[in-house]
Structure formats: structure tokens, C-alpha cells
N, C-alpha and C. Protein backbone atom coordinates (compact mmCIF):
# COMPACT_ATOMS: atom_id res chain seq x y z
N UNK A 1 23.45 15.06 14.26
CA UNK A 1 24.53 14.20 13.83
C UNK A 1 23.91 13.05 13.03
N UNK A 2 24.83 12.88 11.88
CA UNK A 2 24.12 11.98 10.86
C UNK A 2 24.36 10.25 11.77
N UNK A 3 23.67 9.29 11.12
CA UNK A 3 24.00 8.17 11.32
C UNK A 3 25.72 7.14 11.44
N UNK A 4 25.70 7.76 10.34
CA UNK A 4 27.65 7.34 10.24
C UNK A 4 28.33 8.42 10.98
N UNK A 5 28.58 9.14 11.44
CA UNK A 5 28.98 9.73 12.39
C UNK A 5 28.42 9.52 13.75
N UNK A 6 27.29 8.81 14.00
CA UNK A 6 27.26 8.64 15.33
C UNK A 6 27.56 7.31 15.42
N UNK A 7 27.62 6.45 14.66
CA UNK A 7 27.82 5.18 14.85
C UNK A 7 29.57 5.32 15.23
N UNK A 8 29.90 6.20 14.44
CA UNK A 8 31.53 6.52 14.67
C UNK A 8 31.75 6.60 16.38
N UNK A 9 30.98 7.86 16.95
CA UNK A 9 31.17 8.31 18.37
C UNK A 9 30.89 6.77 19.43
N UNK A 10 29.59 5.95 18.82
CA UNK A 10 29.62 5.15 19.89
C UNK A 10 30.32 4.32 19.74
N UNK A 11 31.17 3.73 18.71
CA UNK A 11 32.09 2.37 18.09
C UNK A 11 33.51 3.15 19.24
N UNK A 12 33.76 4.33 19.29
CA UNK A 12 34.86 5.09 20.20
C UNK A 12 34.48 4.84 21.53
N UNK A 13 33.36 5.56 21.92
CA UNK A 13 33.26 5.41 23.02
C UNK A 13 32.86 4.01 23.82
N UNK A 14 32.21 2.87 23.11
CA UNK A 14 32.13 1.37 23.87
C UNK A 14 33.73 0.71 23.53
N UNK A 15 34.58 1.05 22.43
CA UNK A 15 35.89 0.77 22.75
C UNK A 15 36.69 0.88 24.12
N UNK A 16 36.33 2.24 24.58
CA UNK A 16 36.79 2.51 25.68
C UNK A 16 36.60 1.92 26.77
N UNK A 17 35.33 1.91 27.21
CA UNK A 17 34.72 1.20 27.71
C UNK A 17 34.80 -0.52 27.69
N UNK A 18 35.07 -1.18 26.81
CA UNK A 18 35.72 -2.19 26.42
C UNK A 18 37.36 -2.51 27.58
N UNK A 19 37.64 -1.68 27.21
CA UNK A 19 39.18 -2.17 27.96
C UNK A 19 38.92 -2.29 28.88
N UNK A 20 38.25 -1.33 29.73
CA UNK A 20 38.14 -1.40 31.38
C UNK A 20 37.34 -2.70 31.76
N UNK A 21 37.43 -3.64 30.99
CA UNK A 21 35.77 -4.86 31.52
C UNK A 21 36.97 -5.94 30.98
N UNK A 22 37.31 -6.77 32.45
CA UNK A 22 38.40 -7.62 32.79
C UNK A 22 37.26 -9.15 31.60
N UNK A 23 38.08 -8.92 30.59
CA UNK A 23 37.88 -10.59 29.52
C UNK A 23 38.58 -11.43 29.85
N UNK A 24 39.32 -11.48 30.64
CA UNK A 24 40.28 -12.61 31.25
C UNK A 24 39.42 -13.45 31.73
N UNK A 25 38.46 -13.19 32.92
CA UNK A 25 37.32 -13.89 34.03
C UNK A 25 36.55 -14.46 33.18
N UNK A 26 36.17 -15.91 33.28
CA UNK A 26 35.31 -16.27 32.42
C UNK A 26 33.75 -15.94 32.46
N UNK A 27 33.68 -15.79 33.73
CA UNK A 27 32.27 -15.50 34.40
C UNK A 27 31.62 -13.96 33.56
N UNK A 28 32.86 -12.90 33.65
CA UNK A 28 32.49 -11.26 32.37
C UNK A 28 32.25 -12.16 31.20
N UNK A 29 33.37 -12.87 30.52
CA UNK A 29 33.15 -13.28 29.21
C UNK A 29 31.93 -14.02 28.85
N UNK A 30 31.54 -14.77 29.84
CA UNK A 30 30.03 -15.90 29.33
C UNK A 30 28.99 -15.14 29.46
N UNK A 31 29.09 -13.55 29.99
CA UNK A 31 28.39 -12.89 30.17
C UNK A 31 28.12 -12.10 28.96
N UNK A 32 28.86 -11.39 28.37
CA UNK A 32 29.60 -10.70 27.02
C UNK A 32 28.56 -11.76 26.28
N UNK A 33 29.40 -12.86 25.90
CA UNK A 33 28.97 -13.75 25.17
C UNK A 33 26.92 -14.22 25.23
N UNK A 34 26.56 -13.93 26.35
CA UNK A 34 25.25 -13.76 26.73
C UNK A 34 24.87 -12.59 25.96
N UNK A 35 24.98 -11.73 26.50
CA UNK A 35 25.04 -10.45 25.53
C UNK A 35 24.51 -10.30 24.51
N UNK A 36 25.71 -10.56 23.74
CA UNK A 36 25.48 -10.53 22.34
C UNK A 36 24.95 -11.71 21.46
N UNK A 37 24.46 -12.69 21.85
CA UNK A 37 23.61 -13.69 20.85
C UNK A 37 22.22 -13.23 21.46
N UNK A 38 22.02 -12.70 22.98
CA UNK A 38 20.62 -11.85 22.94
C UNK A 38 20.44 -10.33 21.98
N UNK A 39 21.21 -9.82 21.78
CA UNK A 39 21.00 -8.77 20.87
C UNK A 39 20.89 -9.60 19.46
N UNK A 40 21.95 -9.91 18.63
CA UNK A 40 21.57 -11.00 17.89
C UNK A 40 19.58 -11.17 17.36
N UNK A 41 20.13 -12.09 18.24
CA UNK A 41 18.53 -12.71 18.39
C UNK A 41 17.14 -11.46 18.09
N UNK A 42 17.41 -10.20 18.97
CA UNK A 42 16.58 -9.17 19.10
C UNK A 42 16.07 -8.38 17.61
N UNK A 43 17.49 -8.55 17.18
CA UNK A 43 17.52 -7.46 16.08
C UNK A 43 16.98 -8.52 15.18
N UNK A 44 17.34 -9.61 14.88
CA UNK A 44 16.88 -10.27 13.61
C UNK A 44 15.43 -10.77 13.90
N UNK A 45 15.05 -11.18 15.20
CA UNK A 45 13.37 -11.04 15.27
C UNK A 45 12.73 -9.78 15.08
N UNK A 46 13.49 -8.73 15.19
CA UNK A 46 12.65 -6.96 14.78
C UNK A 46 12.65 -7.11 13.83
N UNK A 47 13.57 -7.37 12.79
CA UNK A 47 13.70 -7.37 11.26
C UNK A 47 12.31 -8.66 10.57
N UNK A 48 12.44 -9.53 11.38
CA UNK A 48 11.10 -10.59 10.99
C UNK A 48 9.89 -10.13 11.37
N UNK A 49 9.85 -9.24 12.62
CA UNK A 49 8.45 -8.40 12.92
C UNK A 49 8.43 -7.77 12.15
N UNK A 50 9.36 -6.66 11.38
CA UNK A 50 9.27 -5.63 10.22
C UNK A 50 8.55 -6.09 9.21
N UNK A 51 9.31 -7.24 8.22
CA UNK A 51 8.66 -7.81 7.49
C UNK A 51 7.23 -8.50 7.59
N UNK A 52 6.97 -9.08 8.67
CA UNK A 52 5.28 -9.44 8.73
C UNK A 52 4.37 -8.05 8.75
N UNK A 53 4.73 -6.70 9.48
CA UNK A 53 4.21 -5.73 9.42
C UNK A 53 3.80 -4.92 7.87
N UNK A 54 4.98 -5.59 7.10
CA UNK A 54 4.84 -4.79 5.49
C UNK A 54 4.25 -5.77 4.79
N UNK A 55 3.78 -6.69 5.31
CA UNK A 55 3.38 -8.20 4.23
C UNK A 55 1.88 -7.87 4.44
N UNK A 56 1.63 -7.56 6.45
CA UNK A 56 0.30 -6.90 6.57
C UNK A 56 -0.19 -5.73 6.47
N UNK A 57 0.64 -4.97 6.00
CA UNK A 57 0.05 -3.56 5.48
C UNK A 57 0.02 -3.58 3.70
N UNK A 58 0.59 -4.38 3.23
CA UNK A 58 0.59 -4.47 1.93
C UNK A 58 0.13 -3.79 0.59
N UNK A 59 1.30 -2.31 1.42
CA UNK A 59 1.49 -1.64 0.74
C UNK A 59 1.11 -1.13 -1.46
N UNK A 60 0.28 -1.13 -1.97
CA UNK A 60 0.34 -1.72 -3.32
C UNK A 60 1.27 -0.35 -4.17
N UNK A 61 1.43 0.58 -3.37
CA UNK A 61 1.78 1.73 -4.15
C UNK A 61 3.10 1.79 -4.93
N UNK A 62 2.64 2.60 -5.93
CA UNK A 62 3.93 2.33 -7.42
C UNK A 62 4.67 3.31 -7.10
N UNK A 63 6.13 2.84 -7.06
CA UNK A 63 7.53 3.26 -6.40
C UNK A 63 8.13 3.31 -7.83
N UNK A 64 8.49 4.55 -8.41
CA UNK A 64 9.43 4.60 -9.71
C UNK A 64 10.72 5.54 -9.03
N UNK A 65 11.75 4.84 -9.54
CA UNK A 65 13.13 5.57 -9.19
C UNK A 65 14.03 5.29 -10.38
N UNK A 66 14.94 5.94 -10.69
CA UNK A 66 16.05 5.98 -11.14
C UNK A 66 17.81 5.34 -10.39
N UNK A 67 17.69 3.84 -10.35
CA UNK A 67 19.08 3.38 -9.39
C UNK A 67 20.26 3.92 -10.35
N UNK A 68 20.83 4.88 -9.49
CA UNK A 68 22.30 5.07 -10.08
C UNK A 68 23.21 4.02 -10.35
N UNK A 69 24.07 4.35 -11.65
CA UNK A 69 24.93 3.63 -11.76
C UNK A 69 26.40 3.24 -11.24
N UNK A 70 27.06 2.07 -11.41
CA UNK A 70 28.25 2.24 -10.69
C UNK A 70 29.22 3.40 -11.10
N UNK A 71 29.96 3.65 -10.56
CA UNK A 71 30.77 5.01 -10.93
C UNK A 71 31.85 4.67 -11.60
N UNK A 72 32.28 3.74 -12.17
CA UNK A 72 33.20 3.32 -12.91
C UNK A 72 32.99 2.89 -14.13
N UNK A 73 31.66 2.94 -14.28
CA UNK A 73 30.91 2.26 -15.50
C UNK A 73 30.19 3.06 -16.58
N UNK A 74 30.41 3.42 -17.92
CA UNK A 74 29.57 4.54 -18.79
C UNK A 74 28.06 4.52 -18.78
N UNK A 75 27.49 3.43 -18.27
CA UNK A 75 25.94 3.42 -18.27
C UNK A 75 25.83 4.16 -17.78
N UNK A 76 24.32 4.51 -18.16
CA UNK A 76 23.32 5.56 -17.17
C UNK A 76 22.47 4.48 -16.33
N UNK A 77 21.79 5.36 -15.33
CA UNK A 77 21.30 4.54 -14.55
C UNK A 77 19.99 3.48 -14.95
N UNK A 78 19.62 2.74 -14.10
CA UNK A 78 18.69 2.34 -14.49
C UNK A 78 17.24 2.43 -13.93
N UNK A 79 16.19 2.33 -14.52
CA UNK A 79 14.57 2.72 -13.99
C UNK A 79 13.88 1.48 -12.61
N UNK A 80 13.59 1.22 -12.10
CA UNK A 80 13.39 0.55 -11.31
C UNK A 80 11.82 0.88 -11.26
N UNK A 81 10.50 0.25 -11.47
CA UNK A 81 9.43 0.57 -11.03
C UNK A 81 9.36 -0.86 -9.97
N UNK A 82 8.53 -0.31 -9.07
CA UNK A 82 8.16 -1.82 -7.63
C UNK A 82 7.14 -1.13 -7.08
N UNK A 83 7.06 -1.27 -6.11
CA UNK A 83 5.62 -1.15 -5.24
C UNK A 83 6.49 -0.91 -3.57
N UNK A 84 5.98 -0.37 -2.75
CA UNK A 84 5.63 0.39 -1.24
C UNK A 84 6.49 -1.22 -1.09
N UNK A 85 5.82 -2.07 -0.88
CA UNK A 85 5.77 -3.42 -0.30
C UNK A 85 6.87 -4.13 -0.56
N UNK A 86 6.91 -4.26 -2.43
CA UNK A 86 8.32 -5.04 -2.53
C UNK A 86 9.31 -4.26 -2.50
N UNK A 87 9.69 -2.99 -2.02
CA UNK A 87 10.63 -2.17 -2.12
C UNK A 87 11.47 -1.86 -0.64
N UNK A 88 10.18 -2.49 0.33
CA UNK A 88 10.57 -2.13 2.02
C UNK A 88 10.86 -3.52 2.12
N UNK A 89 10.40 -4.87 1.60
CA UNK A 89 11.16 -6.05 1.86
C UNK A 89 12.08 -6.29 1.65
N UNK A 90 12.40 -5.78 0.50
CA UNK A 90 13.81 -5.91 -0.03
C UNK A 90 14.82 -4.88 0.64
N UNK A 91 14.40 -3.99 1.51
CA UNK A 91 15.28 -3.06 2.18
C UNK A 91 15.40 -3.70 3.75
N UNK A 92 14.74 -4.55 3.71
CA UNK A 92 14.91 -5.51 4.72
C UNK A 92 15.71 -6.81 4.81
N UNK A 93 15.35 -7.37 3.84
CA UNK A 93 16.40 -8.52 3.29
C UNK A 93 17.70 -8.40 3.59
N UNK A 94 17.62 -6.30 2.81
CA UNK A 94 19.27 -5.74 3.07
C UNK A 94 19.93 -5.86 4.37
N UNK A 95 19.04 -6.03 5.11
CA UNK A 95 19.20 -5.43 6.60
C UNK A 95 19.53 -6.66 7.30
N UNK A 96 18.99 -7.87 6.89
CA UNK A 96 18.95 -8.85 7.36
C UNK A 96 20.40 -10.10 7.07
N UNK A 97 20.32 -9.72 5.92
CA UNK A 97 21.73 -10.12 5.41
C UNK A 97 23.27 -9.56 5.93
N UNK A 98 23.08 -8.34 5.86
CA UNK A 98 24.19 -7.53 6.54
C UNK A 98 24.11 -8.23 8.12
N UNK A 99 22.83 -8.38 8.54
CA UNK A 99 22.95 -8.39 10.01
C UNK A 99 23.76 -10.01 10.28
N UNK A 100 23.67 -10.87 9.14
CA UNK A 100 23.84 -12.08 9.21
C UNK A 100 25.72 -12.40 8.72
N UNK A 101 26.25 -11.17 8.19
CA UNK A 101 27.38 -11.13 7.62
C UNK A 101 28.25 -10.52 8.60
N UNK A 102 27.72 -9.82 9.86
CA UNK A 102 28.52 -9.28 10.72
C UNK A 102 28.27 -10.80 11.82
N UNK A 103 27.31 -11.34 11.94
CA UNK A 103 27.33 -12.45 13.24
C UNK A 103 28.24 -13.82 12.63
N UNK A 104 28.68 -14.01 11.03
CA UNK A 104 29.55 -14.69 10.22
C UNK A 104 30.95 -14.59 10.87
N UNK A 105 30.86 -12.83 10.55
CA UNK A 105 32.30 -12.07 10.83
C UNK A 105 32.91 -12.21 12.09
N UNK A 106 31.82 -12.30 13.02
CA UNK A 106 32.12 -12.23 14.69
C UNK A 106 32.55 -13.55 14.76
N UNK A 107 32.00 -14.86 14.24
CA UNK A 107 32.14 -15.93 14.65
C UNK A 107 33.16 -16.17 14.69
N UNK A 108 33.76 -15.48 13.43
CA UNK A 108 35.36 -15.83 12.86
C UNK A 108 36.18 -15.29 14.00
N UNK A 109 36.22 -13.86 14.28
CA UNK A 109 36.91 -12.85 14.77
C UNK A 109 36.95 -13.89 16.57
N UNK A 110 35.74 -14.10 17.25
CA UNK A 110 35.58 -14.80 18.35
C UNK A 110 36.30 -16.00 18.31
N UNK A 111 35.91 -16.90 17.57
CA UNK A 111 35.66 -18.59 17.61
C UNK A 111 37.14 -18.74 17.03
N UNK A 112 37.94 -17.74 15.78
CA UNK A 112 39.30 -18.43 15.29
C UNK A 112 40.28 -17.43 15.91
N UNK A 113 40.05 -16.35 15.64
CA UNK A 113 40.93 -15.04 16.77
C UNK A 113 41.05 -15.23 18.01
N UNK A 114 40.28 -15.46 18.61
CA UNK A 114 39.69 -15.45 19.61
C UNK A 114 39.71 -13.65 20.34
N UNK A 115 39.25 -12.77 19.73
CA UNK A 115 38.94 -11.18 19.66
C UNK A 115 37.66 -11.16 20.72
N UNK A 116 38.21 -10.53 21.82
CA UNK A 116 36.91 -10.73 23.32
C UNK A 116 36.09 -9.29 23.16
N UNK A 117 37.21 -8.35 22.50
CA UNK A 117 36.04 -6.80 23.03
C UNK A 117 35.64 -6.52 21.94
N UNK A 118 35.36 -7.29 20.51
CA UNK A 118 34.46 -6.52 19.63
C UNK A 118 33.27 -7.32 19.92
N UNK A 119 32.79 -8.35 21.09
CA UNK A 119 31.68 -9.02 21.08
C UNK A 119 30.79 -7.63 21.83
N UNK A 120 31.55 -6.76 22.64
CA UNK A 120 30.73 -5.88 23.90
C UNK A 120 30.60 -5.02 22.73
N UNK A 121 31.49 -4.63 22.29
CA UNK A 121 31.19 -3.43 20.95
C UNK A 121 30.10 -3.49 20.19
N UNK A 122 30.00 -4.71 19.58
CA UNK A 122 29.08 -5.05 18.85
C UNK A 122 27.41 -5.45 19.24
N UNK A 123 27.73 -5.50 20.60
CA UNK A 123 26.39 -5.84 21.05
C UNK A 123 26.04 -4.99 21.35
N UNK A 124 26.60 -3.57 21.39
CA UNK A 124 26.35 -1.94 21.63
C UNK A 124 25.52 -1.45 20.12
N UNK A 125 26.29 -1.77 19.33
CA UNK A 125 26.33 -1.37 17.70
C UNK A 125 25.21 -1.87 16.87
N UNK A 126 25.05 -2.99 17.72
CA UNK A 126 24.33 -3.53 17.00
C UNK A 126 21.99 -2.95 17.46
N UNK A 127 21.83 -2.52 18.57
CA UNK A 127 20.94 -1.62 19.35
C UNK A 127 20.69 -0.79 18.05
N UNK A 128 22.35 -0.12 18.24
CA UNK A 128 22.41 1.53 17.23
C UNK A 128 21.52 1.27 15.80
N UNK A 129 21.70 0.25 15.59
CA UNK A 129 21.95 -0.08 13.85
C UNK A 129 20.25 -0.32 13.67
N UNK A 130 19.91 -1.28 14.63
CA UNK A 130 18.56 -1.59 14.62
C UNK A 130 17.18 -0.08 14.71
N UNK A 131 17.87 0.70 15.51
CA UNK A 131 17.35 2.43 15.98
C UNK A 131 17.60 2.75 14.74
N UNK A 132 18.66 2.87 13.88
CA UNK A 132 18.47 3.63 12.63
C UNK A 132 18.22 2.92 11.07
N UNK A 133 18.15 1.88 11.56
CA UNK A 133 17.56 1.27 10.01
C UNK A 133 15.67 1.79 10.01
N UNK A 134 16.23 1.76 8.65
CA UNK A 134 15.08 2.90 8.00
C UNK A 134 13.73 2.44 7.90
N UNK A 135 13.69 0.84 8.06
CA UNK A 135 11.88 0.58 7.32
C UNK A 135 11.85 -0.05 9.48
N UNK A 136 12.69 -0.14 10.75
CA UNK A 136 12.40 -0.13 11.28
C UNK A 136 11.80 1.51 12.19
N UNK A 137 12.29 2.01 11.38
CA UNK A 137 11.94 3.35 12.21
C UNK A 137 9.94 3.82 12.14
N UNK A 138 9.74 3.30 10.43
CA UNK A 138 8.82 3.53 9.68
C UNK A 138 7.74 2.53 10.35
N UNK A 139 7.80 1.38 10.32
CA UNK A 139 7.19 0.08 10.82
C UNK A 139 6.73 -0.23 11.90
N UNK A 140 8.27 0.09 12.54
CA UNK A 140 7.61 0.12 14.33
C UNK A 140 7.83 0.87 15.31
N UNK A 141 8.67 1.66 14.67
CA UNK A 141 8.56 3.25 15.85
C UNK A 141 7.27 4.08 15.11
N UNK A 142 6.74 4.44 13.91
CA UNK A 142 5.78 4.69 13.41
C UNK A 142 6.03 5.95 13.24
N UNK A 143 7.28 6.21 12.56
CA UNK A 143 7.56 7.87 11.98
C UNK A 143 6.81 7.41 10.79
N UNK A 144 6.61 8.70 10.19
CA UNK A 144 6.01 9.30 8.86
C UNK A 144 6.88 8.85 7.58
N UNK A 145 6.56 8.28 6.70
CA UNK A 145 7.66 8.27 5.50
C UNK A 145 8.09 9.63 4.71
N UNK A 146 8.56 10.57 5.22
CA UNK A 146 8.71 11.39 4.92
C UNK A 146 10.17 12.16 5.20
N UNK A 147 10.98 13.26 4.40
CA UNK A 147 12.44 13.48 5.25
C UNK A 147 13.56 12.31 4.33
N UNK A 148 13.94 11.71 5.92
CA UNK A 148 15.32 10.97 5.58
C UNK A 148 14.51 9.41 5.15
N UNK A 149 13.16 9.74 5.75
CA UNK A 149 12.55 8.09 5.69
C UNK A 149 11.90 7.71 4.47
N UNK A 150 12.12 9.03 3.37
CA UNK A 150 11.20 8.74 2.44
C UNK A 150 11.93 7.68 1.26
N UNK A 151 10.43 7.27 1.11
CA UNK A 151 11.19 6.36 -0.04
C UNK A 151 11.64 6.52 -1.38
N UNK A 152 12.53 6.01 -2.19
CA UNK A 152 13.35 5.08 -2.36
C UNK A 152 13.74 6.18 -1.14
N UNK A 153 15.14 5.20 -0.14
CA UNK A 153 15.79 5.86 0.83
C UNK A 153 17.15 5.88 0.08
N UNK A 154 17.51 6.96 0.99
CA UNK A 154 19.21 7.96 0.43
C UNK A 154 20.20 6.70 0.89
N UNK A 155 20.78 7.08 0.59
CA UNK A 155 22.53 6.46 1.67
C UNK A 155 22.68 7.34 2.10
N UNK A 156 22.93 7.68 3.93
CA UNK A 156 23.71 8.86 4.43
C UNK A 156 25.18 8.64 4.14
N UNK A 157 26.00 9.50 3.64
CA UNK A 157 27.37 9.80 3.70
C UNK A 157 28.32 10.36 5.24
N UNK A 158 29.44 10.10 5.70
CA UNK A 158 30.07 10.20 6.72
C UNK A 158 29.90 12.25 7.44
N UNK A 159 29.88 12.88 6.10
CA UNK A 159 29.91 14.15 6.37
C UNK A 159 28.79 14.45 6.22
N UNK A 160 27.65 14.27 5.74
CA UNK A 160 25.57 14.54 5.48
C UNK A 160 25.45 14.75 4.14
N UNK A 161 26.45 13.91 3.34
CA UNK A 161 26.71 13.96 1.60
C UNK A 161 25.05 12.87 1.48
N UNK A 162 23.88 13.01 0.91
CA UNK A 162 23.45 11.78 0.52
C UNK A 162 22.96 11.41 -0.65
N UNK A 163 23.73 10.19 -1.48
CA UNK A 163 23.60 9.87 -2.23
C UNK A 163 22.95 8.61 -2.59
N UNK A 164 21.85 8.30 -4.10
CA UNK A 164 21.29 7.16 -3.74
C UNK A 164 20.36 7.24 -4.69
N UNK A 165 19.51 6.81 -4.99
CA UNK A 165 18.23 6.66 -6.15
C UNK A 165 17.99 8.59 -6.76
N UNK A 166 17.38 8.42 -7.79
CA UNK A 166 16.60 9.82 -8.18
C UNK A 166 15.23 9.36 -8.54
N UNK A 167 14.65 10.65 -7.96
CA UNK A 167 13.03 10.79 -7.99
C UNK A 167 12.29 11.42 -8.59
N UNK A 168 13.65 12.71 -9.26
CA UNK A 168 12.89 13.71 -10.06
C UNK A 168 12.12 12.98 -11.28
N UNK A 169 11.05 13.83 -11.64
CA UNK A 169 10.21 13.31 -12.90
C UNK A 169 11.26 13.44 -14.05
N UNK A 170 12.22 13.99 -14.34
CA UNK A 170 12.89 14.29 -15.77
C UNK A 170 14.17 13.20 -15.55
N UNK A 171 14.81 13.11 -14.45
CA UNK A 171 15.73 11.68 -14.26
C UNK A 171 14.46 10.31 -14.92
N UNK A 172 13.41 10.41 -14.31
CA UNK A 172 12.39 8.98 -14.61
C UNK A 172 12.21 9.09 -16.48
N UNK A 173 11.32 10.11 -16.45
CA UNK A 173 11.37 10.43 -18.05
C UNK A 173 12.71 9.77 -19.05
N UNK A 174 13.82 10.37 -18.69
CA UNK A 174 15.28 10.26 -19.52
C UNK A 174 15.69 8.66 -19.21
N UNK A 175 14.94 7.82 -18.16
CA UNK A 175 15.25 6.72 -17.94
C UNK A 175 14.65 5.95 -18.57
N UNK A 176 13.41 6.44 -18.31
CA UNK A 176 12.23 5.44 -19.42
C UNK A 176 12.20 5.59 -21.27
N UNK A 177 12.74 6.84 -21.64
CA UNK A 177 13.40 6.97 -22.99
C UNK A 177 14.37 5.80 -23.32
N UNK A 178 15.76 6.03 -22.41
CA UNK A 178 17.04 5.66 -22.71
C UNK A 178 16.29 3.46 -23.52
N UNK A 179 15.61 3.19 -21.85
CA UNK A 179 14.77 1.74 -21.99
C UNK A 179 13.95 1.54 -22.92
N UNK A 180 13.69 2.38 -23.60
CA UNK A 180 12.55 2.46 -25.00
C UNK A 180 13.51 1.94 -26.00
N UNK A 181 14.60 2.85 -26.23
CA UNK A 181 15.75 2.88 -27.38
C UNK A 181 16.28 1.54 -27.07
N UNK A 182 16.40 1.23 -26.14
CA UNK A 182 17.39 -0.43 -25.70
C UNK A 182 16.21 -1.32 -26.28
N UNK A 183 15.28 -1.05 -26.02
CA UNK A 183 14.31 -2.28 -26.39
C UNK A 183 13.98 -2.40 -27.81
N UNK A 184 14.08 -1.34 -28.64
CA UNK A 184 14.11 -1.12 -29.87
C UNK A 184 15.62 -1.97 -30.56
């Protein structure tokens, strides 16, 4: 089961689980609320261990891809050359930002809603997210960059569609042409 599909099964199943856990009692809730600023906390110090790990492995290797274009737009894509290093920070950044746009989101959802069971949800989801982000799997579980982990990384799609950078040599070629003619 791909990533977005399991994130699906557990977002269902800690829902459930959710109702049955009395948020009324303040004593569950300060608990909840314990919870989740320790996960919080967990995931965005893994993401700061990640990054010191790629700053000290410092990676120098030349990363050429082809970033697709938006799909609404006649351009072709564009060439991207970077390096091992600045290519996993910046896939971290990603990671880090998102992680900082959902604890934004919660604040709102908690602090102005006042919404009690997406704090347990999320402090479930948020474990998941940290297990499948990609430069933590590589970094500090110490899989192989290779597969789903290789770099540039895919986007998984909901059904195992994945779409996302190209690597072939004749996408790079037709990219580095197209950038010749522009520069001309």
C-alpha cells in the first residue's frame, strides 16, 4: 500500500478511535494537548537531525533533472542541475514547512474552533508522515537511495500513479537544447 493510501486508512481509523476518548474531561484533553506539541516537537527536531546529517555527509554529487511543468501552462519543463546535498535540503525545508503549516492550521482549528479530535488525529499522522518522508527514511533509518527513495524523488499518487521530475538522458538533452535557444 502506497503512502497516500495508507495515510488514508490511518486518518479513518484514529477518527474512530477519536470519538470513543471522552474531550469533555479536561484531564484527556491536557493530555491530547500533551500529545501533540510532543510529537510536534519530535518530528521537527528529526527534520533538524536530517538536515545536520546531509550538511555532514555533504553530499557533492551532480543531480540533473528535468522539473515538469505546470499543467496548465504551454512551457516545457525546466532543467534543474544541484547537487546530492542541496537537493535533500531543500526536500527538507519542504518537509519542514509543511510540518509548520499544519501546526499554523491546528492552532487555528484548536485555539479559534475550538476542534478537540483532530489534535489525537494528528498526533497519530503526524508519526506516519515523519516514517514516510523520504530524505528521513534515507538519513536515518539508512535505506539505500534507490526504488521509491531515489533521487530526484517521485510524488506518490492516491492509486501508485507517480508523477514528478524526469531523469531520462533525452528529457535532460531536449531540456538543455530548449535553454541554449532561450539564451540565444
Amino acid at each position: 500500500m502506497n503512502a497516500a493510501a495508507s495515510n488514508l486508512v490511518v486518518s479513518l481509523v484514529a477518527m474512530q478511535v477519536a470519538r470513543k476518548i471522552d474531550f469533555n474531561d479536561p484531564q484527556v484533553l491536557t493530555w491530547v494537548r500533551i500529545a501533540y506539541v510532543t510529537v510536534q516537537v519530535v518530528i521537527l527536531g528529526a527534520y533538524y537531525f536530517v538536515s545536520m546529517k546531509i550538511k555532514q555527509k555533504n553530499d557533492q554529487t551532480v543531480l540533473k533533472y528535468v522539473e515538469p511543468a505546470s499543467p496548465m501552462s504551454k512551457d516545457e519543463g525546466q532543467l534543474v542541475t544541484t547537487t546530492v546535498r542541496d537537493y535533500d535540503l531543500g526536500e527538507t525545508s519542504k518537509l519542514i514547512r509543511s510540518q509548520l503549516m499544519g501546526l499554523a492550521m491546528m492552532g487555528f482549528m484548536h485555539g479559534y474552533l475550538k476542534y478537540t479530535q483532530p489534535l489525537f488525529v494528528q498526533a497519530l499522522m503526524g508519526f506516519k508522515g515523519l516514517y514516510d518522508a523520504k530524505p528521513v527514511a534515507i538519513h536515518i533509518l539508512g535505506k539505500p537511495a534507490e526504488g521509491d527513495l531515489k533521487r530526484p524523488f517521485k510524488a506518490g499518487g492516491l492509486m501508485g500513479a507517480a508523477a514528478g521530475p524526469q531523469t531520462d538522458k533525452a528529457a535532460i538533452d531536449q531540456a538543455e537544447k530548449h535553454a541554449a535557444k532561450k539564451e540565444e
